[in-house]
Protein backbone atom coordinates (compact mmCIF):
# COMPACT_ATOMS: atom_id res chain seq x y z
CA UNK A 1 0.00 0.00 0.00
CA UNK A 2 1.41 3.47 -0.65
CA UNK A 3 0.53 6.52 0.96
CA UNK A 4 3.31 8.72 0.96
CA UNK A 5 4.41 9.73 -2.64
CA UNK A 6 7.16 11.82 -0.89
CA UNK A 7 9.65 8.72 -0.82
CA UNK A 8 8.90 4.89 -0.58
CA UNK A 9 10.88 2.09 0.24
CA UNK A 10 9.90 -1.61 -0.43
CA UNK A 11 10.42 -4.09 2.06
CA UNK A 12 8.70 -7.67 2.13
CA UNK A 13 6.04 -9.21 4.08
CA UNK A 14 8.34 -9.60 7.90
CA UNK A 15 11.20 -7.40 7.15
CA UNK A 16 12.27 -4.37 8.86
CA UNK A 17 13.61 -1.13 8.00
CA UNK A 18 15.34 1.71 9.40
CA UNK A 19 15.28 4.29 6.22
CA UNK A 20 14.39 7.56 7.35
CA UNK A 21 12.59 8.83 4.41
CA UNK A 22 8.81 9.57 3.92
CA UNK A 23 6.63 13.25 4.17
CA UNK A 24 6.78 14.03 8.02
CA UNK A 25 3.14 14.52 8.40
CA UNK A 26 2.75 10.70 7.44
CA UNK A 27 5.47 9.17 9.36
CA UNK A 28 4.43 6.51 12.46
CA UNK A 29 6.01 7.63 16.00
CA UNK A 30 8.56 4.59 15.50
CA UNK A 31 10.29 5.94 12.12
CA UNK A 32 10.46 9.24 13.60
CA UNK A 33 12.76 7.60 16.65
CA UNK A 34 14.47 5.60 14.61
CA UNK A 35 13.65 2.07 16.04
CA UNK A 36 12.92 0.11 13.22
CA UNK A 37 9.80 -0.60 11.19
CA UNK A 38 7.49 -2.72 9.35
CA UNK A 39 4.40 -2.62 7.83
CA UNK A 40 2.75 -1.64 10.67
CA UNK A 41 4.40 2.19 9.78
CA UNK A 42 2.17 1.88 6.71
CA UNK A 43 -1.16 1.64 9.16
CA UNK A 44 0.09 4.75 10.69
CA UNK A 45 0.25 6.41 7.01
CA UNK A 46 -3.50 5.17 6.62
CA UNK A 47 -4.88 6.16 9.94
CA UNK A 48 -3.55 9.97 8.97
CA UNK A 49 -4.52 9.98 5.38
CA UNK A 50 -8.06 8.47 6.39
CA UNK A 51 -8.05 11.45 9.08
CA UNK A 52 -7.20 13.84 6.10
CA UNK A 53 -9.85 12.27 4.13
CA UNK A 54 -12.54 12.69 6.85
CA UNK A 55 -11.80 16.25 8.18
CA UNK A 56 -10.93 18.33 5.44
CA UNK A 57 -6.89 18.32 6.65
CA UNK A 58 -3.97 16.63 7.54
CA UNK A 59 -2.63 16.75 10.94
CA UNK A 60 -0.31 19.83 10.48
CA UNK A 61 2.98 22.42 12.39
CA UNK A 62 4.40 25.26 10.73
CA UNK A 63 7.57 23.89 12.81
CA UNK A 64 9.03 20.69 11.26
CA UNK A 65 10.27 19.59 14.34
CA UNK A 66 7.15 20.67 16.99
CA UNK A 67 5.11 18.17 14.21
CA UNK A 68 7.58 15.62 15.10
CA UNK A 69 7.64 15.94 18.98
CA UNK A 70 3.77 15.99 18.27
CA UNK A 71 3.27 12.55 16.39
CA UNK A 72 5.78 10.86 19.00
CA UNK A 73 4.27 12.56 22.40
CA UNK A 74 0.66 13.89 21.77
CA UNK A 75 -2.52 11.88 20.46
CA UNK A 76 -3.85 12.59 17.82
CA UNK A 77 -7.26 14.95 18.42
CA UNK A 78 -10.47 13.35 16.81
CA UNK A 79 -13.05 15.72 16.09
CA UNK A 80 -16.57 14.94 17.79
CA UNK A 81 -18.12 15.41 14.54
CA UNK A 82 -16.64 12.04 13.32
CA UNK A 83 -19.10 8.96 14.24
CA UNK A 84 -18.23 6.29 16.60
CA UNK A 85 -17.21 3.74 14.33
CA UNK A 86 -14.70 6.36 12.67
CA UNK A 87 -13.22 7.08 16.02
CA UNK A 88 -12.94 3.55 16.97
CA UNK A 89 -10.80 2.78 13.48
CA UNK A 90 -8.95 5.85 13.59
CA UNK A 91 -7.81 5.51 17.05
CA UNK A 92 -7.30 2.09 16.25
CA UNK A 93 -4.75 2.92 13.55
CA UNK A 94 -3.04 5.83 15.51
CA UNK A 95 -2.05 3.94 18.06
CA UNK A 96 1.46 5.31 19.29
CA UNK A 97 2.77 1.53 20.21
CA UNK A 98 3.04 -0.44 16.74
CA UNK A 99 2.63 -3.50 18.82
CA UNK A 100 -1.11 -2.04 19.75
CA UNK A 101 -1.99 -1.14 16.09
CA UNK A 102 -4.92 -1.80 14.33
CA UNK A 103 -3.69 -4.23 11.50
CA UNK A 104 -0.48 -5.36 13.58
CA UNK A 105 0.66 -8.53 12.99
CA UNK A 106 0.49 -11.76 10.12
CA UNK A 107 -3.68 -11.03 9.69
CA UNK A 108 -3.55 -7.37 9.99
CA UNK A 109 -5.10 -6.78 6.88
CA UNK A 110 -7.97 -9.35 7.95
CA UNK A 111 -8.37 -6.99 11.19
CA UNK A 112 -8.85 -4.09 9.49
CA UNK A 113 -11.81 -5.08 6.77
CA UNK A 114 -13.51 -6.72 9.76
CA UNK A 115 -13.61 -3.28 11.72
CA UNK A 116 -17.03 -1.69 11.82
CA UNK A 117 -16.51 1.49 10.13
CA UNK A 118 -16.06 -1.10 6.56
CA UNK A 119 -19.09 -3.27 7.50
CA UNK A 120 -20.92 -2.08 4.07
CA UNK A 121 -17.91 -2.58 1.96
CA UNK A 122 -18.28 -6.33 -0.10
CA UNK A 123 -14.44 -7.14 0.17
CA UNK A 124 -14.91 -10.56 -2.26
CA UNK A 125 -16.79 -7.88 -4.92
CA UNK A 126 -14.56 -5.13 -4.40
CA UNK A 127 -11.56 -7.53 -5.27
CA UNK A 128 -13.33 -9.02 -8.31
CA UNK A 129 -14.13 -5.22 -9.32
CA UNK A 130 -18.01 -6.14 -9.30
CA UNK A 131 -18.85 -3.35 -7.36
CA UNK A 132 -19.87 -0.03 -9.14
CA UNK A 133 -18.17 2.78 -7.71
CA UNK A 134 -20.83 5.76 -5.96
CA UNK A 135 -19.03 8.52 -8.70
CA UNK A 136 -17.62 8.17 -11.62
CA UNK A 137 -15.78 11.71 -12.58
CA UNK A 138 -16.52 12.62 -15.79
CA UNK A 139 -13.02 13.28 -17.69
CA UNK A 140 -12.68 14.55 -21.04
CA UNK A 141 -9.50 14.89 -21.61
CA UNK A 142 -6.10 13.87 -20.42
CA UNK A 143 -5.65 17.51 -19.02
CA UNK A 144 -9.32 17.81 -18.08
CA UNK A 145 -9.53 20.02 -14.62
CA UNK A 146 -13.42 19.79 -14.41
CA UNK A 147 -13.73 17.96 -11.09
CA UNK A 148 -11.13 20.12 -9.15
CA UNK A 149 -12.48 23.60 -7.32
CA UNK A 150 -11.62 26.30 -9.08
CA UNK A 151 -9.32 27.60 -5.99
CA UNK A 152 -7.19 25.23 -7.18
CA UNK A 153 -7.21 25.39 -10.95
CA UNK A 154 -7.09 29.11 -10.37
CA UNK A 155 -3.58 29.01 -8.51
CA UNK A 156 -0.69 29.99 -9.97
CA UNK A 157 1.67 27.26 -10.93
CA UNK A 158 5.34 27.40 -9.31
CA UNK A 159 8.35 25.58 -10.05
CA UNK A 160 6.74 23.74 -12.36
CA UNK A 161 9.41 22.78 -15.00
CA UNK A 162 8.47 23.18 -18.59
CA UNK A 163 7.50 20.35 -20.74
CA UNK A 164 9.87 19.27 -22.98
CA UNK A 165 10.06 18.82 -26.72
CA UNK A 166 9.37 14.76 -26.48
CA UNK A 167 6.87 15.28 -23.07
CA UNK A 168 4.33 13.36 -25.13
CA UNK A 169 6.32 10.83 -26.14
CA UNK A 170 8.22 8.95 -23.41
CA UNK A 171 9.26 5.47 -25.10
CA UNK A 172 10.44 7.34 -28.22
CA UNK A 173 13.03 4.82 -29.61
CA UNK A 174 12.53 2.05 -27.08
CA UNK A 175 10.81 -1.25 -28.62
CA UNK A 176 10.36 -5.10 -27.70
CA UNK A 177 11.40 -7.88 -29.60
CA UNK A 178 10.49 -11.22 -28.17
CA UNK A 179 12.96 -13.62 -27.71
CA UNK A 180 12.24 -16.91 -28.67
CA UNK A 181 14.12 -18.75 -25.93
CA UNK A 182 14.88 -17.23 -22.81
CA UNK A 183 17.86 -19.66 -21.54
C-alpha cells in the first residue's frame, strides 16, 4: 500500500527497516525515533490519510520539528463530529505503540476489513471489481480540470518545470522484440 508519494521504500512481508525517508506529516512515532519498522508504519500512514480524508486536513505544524515531537508525544485529536465507528478505526490505527496497532501482525489486513466502520464494503466484490463505484468523474481529456475547485485550478503554478520537446512521447526509440528462448 502506498501513501506517501514523498519517498517509498519496499520491504517484504516480515522485514524491517530503518530508512528515514517519507513526508513528516505521514510518518508513524517509530520511524520518527528511529527504532525500526514494518508494515505496521504503513497503518500509521492510513490512519492519517483516512483522518485527512474525513476532516478536510492533515494533521499539520508550521515547525518541522514541533510536528515531530507531536506525532511521537501527543494523540492525535479526533473531532466529535466524526461517528463512533470512525473514532474507533482511527484511534485504532493511531495507536502510538506499533505492537497495539490496528492491522499489527500476520492477519492485519484481515483486522482491518472486519472493523465496523467497513461493515458495508463487499471485500470478495470489491476484489473481483463487481462493485460499481458511488461517482464516476466525468473526464474529457487527459488535461481535463473539471472535477477540481476552481481555488485550485485558479492558482498559480510554481516551479513547475516546462514540458519538454518529447513530453508526449516517453518510449520514443525504445521497442520489444520477443525472444524466442529465454535460456
Amino acid at each position: 500500500m502506498l501513501i506517501d508519494f514523498g519517498l517509498s521504500k519496499e520491504i517484504d512481508e516480515l522485514g524491517r527497516s530503518n530508512c528515514f525517508c517519507g513526508t513528516v506529516e505521514y510518518m508513524a512515532p517509530e520511524i520518527l525515533l528511529a527504532k525500526g519498522h514494518n508494515k505496521d508504519a504503513d497503518w500509521w500512514s492510513v490512519g492519517i490519510l483516512l483522518y485527512e480524508m474525513l476532516t478536510g486536513k492533515a494533521p499539520k505544524h508550521n515547525n518541522r520539528k514541533k510536528l515531530q515531537e507531536k506525532i511521537i508525544k501527543e494523540k492525535v485529536k479526533l473531532p466529535p463530529f466524526l461517528t463512533s465507528e470512525a473514532h474507533s478505526l482511527l484511534n485504532g490505527l493511531l495507536q502510538k505503540d506499533p505492537s497495539t496497532r490496528l492491522g499489527n501482525g500476520p492477519n492485519g489486513d484481515d483486522q482491518i476489513k472486519s472493523h465496523k466502520w467497513f461493515r458495508s464494503i463487499n471485500w470478495k466484490k470489491l476484489e473481483a471489481r463487481e462493485l460499481e463505484p458511488n461517482f464516476k468523474p466525468d473526464v474529457s481529456a487527459k488535461d481535463c480540470t473539471a472535477n477540481f475547485d476552481q481555488c485550485w485550478t485558479a492558482m498559480p503554478v510554481d516551479d513547475s518545470p516546462a514540458p519538454t520537446p518529447t513530453a508526449g512521447d516517453h518510449f520514443q526509440g525504445l521497442g520489444f522484440h520477443l525472444a524466442t528462448q529465454i535460456f
